[in-house]
C-alpha atoms as a PDB file:
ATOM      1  CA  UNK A   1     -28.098  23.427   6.711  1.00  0.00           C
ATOM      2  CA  UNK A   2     -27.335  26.846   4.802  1.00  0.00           C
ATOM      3  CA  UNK A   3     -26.819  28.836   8.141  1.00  0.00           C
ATOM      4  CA  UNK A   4     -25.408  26.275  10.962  1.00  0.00           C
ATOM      5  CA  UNK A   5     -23.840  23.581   8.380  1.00  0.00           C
ATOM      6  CA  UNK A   6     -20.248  23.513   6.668  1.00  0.00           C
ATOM      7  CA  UNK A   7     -18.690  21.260   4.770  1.00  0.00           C
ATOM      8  CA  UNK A   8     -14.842  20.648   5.233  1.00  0.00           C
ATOM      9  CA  UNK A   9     -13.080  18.584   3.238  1.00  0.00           C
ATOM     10  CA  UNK A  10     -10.023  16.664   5.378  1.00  0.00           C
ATOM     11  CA  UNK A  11      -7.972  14.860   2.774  1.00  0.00           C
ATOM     12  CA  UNK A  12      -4.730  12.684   4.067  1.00  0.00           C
ATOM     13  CA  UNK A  13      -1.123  13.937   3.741  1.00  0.00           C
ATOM     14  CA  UNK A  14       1.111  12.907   1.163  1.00  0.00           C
ATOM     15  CA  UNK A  15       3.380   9.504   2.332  1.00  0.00           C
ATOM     16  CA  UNK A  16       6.741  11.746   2.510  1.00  0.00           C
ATOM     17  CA  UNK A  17       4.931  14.395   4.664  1.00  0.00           C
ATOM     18  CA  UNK A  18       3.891  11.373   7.082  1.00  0.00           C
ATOM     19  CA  UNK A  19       7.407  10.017   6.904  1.00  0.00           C
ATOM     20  CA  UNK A  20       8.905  13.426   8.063  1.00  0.00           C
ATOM     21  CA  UNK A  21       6.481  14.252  10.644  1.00  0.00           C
ATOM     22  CA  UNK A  22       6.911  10.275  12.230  1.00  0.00           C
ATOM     23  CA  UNK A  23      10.327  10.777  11.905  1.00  0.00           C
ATOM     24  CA  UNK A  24      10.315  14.683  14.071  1.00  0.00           C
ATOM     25  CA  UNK A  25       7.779  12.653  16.248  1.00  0.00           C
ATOM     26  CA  UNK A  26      10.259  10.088  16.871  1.00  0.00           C
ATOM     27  CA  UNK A  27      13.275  12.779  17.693  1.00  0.00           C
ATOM     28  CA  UNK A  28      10.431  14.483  20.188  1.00  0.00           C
ATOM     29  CA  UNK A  29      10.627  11.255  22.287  1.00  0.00           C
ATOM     30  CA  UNK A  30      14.493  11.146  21.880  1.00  0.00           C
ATOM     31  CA  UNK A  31      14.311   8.421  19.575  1.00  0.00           C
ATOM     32  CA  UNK A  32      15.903   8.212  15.991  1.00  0.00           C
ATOM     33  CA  UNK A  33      13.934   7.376  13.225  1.00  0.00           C
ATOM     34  CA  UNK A  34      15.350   8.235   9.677  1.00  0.00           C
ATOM     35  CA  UNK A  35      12.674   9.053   6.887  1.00  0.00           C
ATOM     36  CA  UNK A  36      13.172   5.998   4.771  1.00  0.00           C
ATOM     37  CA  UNK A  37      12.339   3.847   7.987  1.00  0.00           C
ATOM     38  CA  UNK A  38       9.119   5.826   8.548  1.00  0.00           C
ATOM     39  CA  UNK A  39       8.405   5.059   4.786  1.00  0.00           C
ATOM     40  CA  UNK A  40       8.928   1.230   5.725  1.00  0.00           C
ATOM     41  CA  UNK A  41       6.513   1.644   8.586  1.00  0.00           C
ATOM     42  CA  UNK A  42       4.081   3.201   6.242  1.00  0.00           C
ATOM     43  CA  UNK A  43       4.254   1.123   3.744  1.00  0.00           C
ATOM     44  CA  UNK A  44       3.726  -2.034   6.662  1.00  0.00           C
ATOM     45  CA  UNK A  45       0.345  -0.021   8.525  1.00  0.00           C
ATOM     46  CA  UNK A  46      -1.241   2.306   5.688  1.00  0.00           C
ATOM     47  CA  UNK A  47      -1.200   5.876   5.665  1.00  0.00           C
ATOM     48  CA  UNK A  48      -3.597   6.393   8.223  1.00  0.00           C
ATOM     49  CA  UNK A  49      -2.168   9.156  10.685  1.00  0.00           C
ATOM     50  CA  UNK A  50      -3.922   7.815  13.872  1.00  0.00           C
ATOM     51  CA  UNK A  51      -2.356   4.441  13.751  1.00  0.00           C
ATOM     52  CA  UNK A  52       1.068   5.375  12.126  1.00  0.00           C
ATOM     53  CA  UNK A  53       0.921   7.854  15.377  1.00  0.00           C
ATOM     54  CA  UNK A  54       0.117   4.952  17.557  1.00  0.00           C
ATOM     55  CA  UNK A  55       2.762   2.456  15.916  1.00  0.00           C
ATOM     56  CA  UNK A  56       5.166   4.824  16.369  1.00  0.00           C
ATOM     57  CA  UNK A  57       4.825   5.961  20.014  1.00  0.00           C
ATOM     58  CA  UNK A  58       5.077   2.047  20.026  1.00  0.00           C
ATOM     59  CA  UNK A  59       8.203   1.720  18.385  1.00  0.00           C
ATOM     60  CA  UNK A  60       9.896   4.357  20.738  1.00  0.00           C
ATOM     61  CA  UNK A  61       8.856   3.036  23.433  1.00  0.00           C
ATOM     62  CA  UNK A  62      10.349  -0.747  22.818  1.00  0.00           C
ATOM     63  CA  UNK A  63      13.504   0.628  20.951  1.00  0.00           C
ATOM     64  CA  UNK A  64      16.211  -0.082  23.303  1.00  0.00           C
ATOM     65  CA  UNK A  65      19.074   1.639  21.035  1.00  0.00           C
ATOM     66  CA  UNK A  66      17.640   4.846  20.562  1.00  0.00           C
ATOM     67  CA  UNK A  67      17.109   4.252  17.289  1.00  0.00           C
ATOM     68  CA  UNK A  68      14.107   2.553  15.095  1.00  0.00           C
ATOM     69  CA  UNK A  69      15.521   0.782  12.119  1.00  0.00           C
ATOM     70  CA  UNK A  70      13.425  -1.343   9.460  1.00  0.00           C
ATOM     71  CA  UNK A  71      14.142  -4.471  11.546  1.00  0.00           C
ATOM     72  CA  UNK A  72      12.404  -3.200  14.477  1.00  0.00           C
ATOM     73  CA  UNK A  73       9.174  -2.020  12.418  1.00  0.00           C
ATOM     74  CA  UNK A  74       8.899  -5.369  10.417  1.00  0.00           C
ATOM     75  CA  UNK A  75       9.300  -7.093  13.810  1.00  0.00           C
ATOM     76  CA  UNK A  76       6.775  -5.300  15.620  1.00  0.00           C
ATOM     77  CA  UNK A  77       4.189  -4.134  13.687  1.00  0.00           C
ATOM     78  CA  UNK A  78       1.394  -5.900  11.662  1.00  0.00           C
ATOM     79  CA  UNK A  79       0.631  -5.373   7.925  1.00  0.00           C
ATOM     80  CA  UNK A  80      -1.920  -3.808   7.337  1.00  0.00           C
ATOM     81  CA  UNK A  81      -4.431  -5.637   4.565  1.00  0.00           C
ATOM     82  CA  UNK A  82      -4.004  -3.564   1.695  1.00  0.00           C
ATOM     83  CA  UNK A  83      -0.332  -4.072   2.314  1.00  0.00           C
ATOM     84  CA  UNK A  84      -0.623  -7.984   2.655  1.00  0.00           C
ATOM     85  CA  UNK A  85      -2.667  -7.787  -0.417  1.00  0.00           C
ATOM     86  CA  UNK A  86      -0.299  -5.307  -2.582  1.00  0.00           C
ATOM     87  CA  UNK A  87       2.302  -8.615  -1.455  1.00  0.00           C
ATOM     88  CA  UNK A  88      -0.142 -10.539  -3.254  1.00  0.00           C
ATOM     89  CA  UNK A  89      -0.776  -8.884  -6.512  1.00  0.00           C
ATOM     90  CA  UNK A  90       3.564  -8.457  -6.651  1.00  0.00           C
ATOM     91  CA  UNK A  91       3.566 -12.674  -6.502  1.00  0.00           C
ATOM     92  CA  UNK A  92       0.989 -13.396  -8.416  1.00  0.00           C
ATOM     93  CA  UNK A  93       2.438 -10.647 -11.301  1.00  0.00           C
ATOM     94  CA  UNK A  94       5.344 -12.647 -10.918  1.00  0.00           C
ATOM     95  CA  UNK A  95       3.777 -16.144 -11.072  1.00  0.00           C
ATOM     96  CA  UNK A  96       5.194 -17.401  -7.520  1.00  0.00           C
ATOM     97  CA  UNK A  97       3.028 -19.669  -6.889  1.00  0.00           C
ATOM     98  CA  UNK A  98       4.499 -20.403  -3.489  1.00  0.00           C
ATOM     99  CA  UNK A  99       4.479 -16.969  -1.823  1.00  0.00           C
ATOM    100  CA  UNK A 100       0.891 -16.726  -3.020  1.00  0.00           C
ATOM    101  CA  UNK A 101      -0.376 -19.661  -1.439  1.00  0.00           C
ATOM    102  CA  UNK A 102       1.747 -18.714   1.840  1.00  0.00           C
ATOM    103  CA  UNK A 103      -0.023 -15.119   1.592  1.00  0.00           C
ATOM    104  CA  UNK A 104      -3.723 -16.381   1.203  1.00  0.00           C
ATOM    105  CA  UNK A 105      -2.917 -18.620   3.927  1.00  0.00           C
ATOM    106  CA  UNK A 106      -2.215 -15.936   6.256  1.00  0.00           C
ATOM    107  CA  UNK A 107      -5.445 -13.678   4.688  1.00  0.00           C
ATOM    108  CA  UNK A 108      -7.264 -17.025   5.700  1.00  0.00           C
ATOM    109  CA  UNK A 109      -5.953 -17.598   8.945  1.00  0.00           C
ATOM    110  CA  UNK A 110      -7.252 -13.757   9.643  1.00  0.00           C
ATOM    111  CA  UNK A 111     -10.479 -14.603   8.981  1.00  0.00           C
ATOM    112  CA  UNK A 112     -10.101 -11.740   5.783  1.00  0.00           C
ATOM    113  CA  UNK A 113     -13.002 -11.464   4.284  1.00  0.00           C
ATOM    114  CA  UNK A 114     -12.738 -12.821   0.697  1.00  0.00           C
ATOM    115  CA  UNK A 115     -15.105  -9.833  -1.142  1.00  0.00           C
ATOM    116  CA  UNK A 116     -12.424  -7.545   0.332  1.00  0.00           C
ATOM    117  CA  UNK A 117      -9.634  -9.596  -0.234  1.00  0.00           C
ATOM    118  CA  UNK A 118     -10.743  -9.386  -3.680  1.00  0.00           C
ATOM    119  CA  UNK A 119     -11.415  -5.923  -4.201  1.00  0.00           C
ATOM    120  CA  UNK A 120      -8.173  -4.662  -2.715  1.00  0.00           C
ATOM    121  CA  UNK A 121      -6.642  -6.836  -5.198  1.00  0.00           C
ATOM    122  CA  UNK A 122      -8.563  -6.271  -8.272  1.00  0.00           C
ATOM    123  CA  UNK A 123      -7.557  -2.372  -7.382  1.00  0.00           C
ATOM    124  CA  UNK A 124      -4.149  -3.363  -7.568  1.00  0.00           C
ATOM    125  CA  UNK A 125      -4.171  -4.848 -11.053  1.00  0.00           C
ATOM    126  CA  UNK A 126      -6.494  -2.183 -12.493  1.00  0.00           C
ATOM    127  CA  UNK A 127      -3.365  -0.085 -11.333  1.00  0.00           C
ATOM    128  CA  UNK A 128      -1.042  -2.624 -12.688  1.00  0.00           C
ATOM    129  CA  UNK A 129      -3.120  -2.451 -15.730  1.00  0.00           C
ATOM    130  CA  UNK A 130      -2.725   1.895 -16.373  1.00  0.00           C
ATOM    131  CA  UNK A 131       0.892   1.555 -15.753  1.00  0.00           C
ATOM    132  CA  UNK A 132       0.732  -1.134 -18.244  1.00  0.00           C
ATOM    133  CA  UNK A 133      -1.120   0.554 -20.890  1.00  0.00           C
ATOM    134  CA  UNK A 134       1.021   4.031 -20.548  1.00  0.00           C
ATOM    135  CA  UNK A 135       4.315   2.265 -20.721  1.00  0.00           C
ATOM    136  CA  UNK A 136       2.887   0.470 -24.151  1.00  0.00           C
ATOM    137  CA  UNK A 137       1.406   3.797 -25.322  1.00  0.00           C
ATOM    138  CA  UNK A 138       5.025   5.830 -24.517  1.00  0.00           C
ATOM    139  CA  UNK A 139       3.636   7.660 -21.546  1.00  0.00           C
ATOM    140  CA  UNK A 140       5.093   9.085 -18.914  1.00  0.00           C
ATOM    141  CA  UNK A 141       4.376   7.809 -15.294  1.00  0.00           C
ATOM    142  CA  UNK A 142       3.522  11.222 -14.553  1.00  0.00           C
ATOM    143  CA  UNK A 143       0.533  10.944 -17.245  1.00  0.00           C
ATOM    144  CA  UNK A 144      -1.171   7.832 -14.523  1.00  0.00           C
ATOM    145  CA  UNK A 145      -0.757  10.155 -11.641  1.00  0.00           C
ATOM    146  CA  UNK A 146      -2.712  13.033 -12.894  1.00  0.00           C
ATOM    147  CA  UNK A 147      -5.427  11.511 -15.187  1.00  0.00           C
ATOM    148  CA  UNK A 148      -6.525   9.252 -12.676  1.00  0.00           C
ATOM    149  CA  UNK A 149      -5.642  11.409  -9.336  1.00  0.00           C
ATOM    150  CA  UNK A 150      -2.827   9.165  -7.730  1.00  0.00           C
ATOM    151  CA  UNK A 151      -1.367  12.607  -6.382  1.00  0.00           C
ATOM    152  CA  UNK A 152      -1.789  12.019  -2.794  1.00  0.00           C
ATOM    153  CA  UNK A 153      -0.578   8.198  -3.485  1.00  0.00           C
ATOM    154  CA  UNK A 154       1.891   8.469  -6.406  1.00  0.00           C
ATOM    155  CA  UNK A 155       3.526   5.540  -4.300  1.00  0.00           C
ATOM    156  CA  UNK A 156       1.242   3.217  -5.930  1.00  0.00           C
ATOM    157  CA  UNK A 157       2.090   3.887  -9.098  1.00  0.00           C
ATOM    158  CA  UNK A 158       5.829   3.722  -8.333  1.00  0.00           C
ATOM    159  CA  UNK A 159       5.234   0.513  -6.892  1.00  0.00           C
ATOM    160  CA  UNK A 160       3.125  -0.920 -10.086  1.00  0.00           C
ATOM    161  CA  UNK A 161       5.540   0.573 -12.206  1.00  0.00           C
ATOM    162  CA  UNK A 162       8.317  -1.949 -10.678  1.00  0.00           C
ATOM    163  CA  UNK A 163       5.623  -4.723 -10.963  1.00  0.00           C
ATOM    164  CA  UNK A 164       4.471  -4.926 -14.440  1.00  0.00           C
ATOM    165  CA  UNK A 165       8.005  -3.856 -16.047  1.00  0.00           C
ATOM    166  CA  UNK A 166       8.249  -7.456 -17.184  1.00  0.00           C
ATOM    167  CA  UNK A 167       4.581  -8.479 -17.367  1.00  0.00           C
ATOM    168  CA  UNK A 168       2.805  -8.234 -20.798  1.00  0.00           C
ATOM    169  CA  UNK A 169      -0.747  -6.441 -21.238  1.00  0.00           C
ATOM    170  CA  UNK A 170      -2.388  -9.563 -21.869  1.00  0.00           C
ATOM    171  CA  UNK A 171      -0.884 -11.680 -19.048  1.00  0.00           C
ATOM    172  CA  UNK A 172      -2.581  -8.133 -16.823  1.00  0.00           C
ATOM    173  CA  UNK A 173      -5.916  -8.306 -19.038  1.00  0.00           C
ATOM    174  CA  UNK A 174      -5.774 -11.910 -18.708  1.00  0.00           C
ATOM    175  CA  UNK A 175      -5.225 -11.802 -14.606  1.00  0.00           C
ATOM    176  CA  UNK A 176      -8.269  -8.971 -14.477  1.00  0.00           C
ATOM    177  CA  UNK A 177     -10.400 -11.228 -16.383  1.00  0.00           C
ATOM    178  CA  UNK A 178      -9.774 -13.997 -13.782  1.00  0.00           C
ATOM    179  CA  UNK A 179     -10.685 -11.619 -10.956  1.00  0.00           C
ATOM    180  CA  UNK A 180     -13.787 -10.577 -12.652  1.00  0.00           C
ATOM    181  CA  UNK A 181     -14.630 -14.209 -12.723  1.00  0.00           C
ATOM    182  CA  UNK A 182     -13.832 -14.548  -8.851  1.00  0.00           C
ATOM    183  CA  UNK A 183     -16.079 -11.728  -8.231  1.00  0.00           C
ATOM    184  CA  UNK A 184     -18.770 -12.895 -10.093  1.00  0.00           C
ATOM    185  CA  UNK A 185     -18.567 -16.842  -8.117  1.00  0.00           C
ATOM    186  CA  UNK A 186     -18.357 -14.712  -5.073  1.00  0.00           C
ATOM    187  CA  UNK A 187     -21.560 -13.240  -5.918  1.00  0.00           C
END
């Protein structure tokens, strides 16, 4: 392995790199996309560069203004799961009970399966949890990104920091505690 092997690590661009490269991809095809739409498409599909590529040749091709706008992308692309599930942890944080029901019911109707459903949304209070903790302790956001490596995806922590402004560390503790239960029935 020594003499014919190599290791290469390939790690994925930052979300406003994505956002300006969709957005000169877009312009290529003489199609205007503005950066916070492209942020609005990744946020719908991931960061994944192959299928943000794909979803967007797709949006220029049905755009019949010349222009993609947020409308377009919510009407013509599919979430992606992590995104459905981020949609989750926001309603459950914020105890709407309807909107949670009307989310599983679409994970359901996916055929999602529940161990993943679960994980993905465990991940998103253990990140709801940091912010949590930080904000308690006087921290600085910035403190979450580097100590546990949300550089690529400081998104995330942006997005958790909206969430749990309003949310006790007990009522998080308390929610993680549930999930841990879940996980163990699951097993």
């Amino acid at each position: 392995i020594a003499k014919r092997g190599m290791v290469v690590e390939i790690n994925s661009r930052p979300e406003g790199e994505n956002a300006r490269a969709l957005s000169a991809m877009a312009a290529r095809r003489n199609v205007k996309m503005e950066p916070a739409t492209a942020r609005v498409l990744i946020d719908r599909v991931g960061n994944d560069l192959a299928r943000l590529v794909n979803e967007t040749e797709k949006l220029c091709a049905a755009t019949e203004t010349g222009e993609i706008t947020p409308d377009l992308v919510r009407a013509l692309t599919a979430e992606s799961l992590e995104s459905r599930i981020f949609d989750l942890s926001k309603a459950i944080a914020a105890n709407q009970a309807d909107r949670v029901y009307r989310i599983l019911l679409g994970l359901e109707f996916h055929r999602e399966e529940p161990s993943k459903v679960l994980s993905v949304l465990a991940g998103s209070f253990v990140d709801y949890y940091r912010v949590r903790v930080a904000l308690d302790g006087g921290l600085p956001t910035r403190w979450v990104i580097t100590t546990f490596h949300y550089e690529k995806r400081e998104f995330v922590i942006d997005h958790a920091l909206q969430t749990v402004r309003n949310r006790s560390t007990a009522c998080i503790r308390r929610c993680l505690d549930l999930l841990s239960q879940a996980n163990d029935r699951l097993k």
